[in-house]
PDB file of N, CA and C in Angstrom:
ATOM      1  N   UNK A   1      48.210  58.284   6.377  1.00  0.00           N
ATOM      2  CA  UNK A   1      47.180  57.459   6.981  1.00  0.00           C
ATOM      3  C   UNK A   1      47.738  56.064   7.233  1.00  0.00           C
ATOM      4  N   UNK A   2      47.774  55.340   8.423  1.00  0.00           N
ATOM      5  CA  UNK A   2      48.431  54.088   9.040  1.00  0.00           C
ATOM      6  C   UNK A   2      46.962  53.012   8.236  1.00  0.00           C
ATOM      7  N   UNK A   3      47.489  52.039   7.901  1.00  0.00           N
ATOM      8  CA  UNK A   3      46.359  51.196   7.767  1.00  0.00           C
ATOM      9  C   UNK A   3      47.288  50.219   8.243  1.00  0.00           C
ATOM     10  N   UNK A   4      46.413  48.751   8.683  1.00  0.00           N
ATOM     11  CA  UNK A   4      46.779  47.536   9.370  1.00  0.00           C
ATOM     12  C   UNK A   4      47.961  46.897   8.209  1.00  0.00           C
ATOM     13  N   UNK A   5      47.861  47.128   7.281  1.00  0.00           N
ATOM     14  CA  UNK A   5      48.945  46.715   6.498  1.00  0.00           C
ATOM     15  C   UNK A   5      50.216  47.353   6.664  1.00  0.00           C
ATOM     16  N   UNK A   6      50.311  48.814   6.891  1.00  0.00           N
ATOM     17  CA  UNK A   6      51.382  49.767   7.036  1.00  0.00           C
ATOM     18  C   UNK A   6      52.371  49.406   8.480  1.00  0.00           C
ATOM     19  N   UNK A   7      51.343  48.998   9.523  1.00  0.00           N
ATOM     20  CA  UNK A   7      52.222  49.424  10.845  1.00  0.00           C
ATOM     21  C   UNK A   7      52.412  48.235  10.919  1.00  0.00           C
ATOM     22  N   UNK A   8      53.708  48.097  12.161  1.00  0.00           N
ATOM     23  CA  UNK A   8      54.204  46.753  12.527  1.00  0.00           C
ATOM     24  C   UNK A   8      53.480  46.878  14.140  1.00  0.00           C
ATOM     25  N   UNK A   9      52.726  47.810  14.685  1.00  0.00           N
ATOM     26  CA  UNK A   9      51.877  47.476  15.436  1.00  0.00           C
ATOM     27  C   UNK A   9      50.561  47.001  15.314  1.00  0.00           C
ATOM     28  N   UNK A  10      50.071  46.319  16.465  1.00  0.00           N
ATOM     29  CA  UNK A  10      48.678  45.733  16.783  1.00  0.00           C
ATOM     30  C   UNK A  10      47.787  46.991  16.767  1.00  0.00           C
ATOM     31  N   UNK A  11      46.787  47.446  16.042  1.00  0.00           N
ATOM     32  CA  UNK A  11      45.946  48.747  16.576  1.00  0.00           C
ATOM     33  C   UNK A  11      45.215  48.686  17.911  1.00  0.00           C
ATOM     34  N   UNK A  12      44.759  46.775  17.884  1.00  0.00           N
ATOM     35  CA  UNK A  12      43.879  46.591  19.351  1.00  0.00           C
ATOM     36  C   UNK A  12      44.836  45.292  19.831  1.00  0.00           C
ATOM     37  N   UNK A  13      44.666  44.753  21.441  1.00  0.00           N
ATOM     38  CA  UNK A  13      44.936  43.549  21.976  1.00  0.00           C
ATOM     39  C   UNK A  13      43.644  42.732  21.623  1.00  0.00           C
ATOM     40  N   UNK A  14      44.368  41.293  22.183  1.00  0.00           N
ATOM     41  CA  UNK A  14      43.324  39.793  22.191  1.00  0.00           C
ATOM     42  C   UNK A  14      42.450  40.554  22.872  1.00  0.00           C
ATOM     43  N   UNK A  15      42.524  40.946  24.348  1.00  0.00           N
ATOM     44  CA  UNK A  15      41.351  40.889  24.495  1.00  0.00           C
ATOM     45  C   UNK A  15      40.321  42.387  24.839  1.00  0.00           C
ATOM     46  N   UNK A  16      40.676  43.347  23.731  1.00  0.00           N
ATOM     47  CA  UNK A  16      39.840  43.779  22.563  1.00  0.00           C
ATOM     48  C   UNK A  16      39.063  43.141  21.698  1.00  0.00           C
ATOM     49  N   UNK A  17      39.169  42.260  21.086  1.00  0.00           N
ATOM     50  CA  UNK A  17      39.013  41.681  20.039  1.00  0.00           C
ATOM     51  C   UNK A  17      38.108  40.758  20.850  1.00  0.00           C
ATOM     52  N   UNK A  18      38.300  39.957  21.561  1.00  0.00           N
ATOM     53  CA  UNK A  18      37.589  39.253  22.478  1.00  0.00           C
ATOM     54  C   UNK A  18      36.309  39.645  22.557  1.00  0.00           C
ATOM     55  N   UNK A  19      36.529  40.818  23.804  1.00  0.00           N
ATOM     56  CA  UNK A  19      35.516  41.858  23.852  1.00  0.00           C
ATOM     57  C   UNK A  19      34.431  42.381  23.552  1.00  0.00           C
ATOM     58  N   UNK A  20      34.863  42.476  22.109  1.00  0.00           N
ATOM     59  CA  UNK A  20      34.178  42.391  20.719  1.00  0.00           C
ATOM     60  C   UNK A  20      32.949  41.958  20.297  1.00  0.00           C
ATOM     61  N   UNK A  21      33.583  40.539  20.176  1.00  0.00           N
ATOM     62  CA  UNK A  21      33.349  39.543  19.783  1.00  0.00           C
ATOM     63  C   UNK A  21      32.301  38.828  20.782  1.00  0.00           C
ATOM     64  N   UNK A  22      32.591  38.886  22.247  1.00  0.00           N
ATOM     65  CA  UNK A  22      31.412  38.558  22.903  1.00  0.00           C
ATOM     66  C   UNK A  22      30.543  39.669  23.291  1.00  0.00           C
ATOM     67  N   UNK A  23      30.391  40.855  22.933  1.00  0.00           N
ATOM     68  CA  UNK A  23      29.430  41.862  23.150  1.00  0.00           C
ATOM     69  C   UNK A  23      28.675  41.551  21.886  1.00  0.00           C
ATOM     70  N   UNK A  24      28.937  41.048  20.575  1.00  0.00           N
ATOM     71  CA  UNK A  24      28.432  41.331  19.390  1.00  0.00           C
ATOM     72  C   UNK A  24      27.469  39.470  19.744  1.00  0.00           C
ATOM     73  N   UNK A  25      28.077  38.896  19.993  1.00  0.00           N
ATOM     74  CA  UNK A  25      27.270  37.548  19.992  1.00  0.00           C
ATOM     75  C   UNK A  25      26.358  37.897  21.155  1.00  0.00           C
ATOM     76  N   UNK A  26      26.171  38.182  22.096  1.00  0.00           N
ATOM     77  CA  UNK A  26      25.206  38.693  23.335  1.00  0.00           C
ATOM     78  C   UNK A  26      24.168  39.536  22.261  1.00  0.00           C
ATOM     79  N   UNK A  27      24.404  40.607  21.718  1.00  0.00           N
ATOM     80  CA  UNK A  27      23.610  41.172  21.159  1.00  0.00           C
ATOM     81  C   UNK A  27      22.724  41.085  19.706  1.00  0.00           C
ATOM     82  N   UNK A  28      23.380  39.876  18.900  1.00  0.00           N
ATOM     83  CA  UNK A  28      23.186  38.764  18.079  1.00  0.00           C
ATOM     84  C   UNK A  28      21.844  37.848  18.938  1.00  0.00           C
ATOM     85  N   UNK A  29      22.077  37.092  20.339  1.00  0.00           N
ATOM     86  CA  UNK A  29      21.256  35.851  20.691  1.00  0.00           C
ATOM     87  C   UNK A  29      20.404  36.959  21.192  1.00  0.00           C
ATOM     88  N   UNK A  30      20.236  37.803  20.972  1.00  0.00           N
ATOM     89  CA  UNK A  30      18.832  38.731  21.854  1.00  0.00           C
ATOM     90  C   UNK A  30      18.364  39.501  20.685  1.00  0.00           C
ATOM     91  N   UNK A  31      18.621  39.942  19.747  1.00  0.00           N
ATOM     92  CA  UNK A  31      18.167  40.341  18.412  1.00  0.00           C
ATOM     93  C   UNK A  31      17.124  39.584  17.465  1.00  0.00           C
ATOM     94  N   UNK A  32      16.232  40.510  17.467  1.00  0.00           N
ATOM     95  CA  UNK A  32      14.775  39.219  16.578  1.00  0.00           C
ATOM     96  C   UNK A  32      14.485  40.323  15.561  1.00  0.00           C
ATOM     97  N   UNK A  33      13.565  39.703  14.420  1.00  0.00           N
ATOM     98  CA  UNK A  33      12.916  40.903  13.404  1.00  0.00           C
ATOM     99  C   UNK A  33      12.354  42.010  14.067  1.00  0.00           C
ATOM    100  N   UNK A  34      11.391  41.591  15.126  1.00  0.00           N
ATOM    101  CA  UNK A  34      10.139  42.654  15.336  1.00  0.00           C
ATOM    102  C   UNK A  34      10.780  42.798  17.025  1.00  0.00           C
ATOM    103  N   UNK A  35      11.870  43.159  17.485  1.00  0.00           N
ATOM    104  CA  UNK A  35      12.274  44.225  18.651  1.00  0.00           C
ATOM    105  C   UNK A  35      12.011  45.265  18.588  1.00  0.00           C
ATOM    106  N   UNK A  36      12.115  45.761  17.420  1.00  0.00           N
ATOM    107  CA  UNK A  36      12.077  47.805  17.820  1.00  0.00           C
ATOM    108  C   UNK A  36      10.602  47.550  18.348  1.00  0.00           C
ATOM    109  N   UNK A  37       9.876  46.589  17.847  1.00  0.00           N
ATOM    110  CA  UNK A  37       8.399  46.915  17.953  1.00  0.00           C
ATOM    111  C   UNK A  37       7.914  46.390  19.394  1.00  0.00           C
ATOM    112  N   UNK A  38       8.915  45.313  19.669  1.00  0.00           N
ATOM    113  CA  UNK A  38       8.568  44.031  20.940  1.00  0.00           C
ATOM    114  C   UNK A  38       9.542  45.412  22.336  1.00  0.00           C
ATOM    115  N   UNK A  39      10.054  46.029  22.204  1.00  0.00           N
ATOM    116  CA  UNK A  39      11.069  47.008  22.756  1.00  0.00           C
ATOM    117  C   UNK A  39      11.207  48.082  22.207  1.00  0.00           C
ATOM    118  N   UNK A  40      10.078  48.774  22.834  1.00  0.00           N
ATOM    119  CA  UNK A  40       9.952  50.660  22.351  1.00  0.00           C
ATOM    120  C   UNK A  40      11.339  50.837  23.167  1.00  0.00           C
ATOM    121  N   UNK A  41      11.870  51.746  22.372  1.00  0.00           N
ATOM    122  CA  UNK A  41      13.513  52.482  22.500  1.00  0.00           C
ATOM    123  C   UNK A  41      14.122  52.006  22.157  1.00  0.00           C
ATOM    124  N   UNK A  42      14.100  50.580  21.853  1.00  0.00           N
ATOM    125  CA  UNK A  42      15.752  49.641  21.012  1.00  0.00           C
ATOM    126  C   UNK A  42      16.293  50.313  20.097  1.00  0.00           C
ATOM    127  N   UNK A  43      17.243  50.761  19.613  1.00  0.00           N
ATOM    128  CA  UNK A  43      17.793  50.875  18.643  1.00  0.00           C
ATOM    129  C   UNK A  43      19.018  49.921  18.185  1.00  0.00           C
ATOM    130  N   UNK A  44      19.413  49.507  16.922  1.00  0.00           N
ATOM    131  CA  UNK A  44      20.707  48.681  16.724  1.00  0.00           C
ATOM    132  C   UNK A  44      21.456  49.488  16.967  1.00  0.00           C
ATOM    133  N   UNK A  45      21.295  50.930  16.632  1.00  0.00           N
ATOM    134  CA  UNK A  45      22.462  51.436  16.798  1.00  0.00           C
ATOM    135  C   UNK A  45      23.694  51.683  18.117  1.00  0.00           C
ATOM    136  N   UNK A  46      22.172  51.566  19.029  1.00  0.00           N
ATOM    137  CA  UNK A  46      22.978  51.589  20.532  1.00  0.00           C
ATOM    138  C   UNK A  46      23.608  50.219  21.235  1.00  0.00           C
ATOM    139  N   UNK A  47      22.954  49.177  19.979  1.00  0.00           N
ATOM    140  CA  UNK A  47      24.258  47.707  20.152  1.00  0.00           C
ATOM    141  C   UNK A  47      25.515  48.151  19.479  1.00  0.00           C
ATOM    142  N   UNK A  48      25.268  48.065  18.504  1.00  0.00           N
ATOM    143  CA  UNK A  48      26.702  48.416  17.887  1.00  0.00           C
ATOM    144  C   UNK A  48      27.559  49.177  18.706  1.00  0.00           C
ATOM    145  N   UNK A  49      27.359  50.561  19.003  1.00  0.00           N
ATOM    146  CA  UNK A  49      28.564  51.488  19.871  1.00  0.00           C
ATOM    147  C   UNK A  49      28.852  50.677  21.287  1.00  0.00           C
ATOM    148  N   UNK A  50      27.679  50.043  21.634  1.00  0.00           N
ATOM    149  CA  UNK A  50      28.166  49.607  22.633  1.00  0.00           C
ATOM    150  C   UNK A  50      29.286  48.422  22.473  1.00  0.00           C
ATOM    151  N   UNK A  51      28.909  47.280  21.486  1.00  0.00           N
ATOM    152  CA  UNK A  51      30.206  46.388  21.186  1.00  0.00           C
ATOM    153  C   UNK A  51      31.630  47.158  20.621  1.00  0.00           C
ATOM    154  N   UNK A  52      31.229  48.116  20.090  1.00  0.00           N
ATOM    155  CA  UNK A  52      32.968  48.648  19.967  1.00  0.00           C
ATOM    156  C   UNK A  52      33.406  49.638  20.812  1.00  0.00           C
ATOM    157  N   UNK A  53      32.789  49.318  21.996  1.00  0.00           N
ATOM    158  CA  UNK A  53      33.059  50.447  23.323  1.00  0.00           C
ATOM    159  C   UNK A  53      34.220  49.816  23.630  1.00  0.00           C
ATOM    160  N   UNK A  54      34.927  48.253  23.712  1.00  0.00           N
ATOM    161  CA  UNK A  54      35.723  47.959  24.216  1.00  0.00           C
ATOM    162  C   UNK A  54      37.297  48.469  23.544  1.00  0.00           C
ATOM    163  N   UNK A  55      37.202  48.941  22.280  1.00  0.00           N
ATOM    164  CA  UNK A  55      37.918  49.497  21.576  1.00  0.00           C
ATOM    165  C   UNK A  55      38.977  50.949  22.039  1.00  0.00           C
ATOM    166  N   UNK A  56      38.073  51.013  23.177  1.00  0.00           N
ATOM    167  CA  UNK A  56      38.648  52.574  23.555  1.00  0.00           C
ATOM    168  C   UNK A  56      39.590  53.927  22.470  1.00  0.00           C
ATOM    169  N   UNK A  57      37.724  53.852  21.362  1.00  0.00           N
ATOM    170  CA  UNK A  57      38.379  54.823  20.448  1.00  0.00           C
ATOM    171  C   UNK A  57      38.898  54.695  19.531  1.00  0.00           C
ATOM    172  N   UNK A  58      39.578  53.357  19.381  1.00  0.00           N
ATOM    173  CA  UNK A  58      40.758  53.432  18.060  1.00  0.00           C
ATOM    174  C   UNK A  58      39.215  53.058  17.059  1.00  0.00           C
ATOM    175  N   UNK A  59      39.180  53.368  16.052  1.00  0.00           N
ATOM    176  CA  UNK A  59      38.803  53.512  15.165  1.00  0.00           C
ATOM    177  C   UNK A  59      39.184  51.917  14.333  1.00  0.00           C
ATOM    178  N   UNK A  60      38.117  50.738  14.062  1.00  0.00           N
ATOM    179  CA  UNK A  60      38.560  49.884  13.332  1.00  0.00           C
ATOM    180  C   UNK A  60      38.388  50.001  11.925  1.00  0.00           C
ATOM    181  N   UNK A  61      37.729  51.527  11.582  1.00  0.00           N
ATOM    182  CA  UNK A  61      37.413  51.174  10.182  1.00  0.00           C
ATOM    183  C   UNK A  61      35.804  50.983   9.369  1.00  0.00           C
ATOM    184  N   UNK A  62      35.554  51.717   8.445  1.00  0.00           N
ATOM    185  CA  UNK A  62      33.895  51.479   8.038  1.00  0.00           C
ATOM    186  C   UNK A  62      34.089  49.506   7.790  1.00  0.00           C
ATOM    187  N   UNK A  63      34.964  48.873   7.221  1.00  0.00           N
ATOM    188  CA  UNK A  63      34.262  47.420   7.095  1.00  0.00           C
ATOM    189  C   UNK A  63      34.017  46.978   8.636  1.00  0.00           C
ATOM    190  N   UNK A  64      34.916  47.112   9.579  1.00  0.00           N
ATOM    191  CA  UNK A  64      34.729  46.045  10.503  1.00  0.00           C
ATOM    192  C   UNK A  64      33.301  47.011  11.277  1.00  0.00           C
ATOM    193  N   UNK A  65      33.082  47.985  11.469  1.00  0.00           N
ATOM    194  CA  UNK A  65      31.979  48.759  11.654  1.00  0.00           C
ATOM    195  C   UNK A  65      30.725  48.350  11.181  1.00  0.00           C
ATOM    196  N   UNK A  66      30.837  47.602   9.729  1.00  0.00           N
ATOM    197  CA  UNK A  66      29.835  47.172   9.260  1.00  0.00           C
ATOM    198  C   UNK A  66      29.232  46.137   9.145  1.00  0.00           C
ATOM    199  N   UNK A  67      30.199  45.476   9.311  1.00  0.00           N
ATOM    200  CA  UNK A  67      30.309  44.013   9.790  1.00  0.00           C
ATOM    201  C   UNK A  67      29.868  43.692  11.595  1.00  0.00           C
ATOM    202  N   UNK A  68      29.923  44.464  12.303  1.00  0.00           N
ATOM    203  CA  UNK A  68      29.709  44.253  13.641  1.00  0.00           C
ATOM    204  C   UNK A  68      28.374  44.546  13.986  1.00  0.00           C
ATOM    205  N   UNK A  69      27.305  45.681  13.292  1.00  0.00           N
ATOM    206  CA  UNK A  69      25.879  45.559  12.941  1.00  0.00           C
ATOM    207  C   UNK A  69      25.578  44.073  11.453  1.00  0.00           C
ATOM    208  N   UNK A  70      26.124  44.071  10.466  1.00  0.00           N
ATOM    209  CA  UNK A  70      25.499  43.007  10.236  1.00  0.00           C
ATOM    210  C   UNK A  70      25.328  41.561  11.090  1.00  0.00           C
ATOM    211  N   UNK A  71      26.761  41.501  11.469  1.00  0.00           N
ATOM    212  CA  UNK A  71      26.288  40.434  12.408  1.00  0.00           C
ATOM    213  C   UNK A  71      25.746  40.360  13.176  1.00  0.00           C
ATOM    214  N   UNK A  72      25.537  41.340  14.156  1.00  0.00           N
ATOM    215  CA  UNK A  72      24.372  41.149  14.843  1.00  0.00           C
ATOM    216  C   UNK A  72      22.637  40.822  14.365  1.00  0.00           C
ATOM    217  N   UNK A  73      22.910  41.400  13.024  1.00  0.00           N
ATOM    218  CA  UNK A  73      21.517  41.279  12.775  1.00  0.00           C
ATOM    219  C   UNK A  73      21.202  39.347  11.557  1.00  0.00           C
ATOM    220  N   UNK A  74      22.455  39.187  11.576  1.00  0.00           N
ATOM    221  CA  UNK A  74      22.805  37.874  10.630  1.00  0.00           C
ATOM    222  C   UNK A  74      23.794  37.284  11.071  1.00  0.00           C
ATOM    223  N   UNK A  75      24.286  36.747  12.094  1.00  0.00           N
ATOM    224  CA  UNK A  75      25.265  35.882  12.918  1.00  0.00           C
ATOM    225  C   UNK A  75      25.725  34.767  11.837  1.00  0.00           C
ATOM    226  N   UNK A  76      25.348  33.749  11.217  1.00  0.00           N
ATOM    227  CA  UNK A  76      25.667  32.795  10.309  1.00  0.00           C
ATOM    228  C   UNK A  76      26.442  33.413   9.430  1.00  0.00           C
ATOM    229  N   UNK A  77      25.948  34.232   8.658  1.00  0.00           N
ATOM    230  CA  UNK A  77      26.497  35.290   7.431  1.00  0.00           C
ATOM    231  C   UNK A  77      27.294  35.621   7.509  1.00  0.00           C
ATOM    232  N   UNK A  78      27.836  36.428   9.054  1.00  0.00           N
ATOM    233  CA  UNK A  78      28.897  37.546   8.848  1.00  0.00           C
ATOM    234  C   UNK A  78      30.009  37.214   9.910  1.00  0.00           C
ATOM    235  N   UNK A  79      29.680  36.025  10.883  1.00  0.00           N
ATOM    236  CA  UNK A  79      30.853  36.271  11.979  1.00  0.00           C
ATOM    237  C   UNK A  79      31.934  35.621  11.703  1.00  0.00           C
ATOM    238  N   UNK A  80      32.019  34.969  10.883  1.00  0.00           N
ATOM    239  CA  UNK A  80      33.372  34.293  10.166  1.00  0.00           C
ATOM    240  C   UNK A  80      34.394  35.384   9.993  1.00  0.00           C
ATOM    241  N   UNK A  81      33.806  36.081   9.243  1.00  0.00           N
ATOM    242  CA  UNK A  81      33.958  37.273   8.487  1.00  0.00           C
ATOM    243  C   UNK A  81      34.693  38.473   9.230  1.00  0.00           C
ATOM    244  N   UNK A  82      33.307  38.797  10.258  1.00  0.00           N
ATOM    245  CA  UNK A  82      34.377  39.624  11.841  1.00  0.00           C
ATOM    246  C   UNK A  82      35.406  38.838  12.372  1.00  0.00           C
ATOM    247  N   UNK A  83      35.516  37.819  12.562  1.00  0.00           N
ATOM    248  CA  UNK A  83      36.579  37.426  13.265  1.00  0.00           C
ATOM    249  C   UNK A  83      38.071  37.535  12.440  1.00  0.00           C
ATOM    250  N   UNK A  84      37.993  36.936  11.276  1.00  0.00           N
ATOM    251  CA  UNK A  84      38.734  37.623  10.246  1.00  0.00           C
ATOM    252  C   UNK A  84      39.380  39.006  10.862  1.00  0.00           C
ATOM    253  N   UNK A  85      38.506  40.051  10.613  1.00  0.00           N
ATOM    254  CA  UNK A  85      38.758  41.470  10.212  1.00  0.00           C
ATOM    255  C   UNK A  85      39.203  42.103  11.673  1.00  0.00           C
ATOM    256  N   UNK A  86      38.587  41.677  12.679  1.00  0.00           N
ATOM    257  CA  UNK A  86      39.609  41.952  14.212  1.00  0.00           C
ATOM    258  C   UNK A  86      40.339  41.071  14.040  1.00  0.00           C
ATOM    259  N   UNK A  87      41.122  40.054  13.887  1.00  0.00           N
ATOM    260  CA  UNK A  87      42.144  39.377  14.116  1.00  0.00           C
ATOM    261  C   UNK A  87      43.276  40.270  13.177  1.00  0.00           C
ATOM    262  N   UNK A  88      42.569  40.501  12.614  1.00  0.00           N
ATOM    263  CA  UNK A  88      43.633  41.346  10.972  1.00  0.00           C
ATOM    264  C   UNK A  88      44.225  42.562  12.479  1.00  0.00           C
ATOM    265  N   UNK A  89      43.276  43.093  12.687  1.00  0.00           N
ATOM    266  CA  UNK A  89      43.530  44.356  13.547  1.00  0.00           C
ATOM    267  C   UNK A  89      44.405  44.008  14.686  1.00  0.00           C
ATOM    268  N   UNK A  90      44.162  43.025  15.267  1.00  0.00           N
ATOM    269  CA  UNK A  90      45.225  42.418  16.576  1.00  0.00           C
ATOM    270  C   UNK A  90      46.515  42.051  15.985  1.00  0.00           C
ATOM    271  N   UNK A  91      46.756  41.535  14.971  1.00  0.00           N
ATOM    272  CA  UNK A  91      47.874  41.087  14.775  1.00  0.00           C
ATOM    273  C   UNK A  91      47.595  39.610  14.398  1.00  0.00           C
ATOM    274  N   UNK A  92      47.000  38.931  14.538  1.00  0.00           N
ATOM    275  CA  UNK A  92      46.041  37.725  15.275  1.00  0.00           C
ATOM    276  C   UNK A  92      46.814  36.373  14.280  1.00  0.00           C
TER     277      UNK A  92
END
């Protein structure tokens, strides 16, 4: 099993990571408590896949996975944090 520590490759580019990072803040400034309710059909879940759509597949991992729904739902809390954990993944 390759983990980001093992390879001397990047798993994603900058602007992957980019990508990311501005799909997850778009979906962060439009995220409130009461959407599912204010927006019959919302789901978080269909933010999330969609911000790591830019990924094409590679797999970042259950933290940064988890981290890319918390932040959306807690931007202050957690995006320090993502940026961290894709930069780890770029090489950064």
């Amino acid at each position: 099993m390759n983990t980001v520590s093992e390879t001397s490759t990047p798993l994603i580019d900058r602007s992957q990571t980019e990508a990311v990072l501005y799909r997850v803040a778009i979906c962060a400034l439009t995220w409130h408590p009461g959407k599912t309710d204010a927006d019959p059909g919302y789901r978080v879940e269909d933010d999330h896949r969609w911000c790591l759509a830019p990924l094409d597949g590679v797999d970042p991992g259950l933290p940064v996975r988890v981290l890319v729904a918390a932040t959306i739902l807690d931007p202050s809390r957690h995006r320090a944090e993502l940026v961290r954990s894709l930069s780890a993944l770029a090489d950064e």
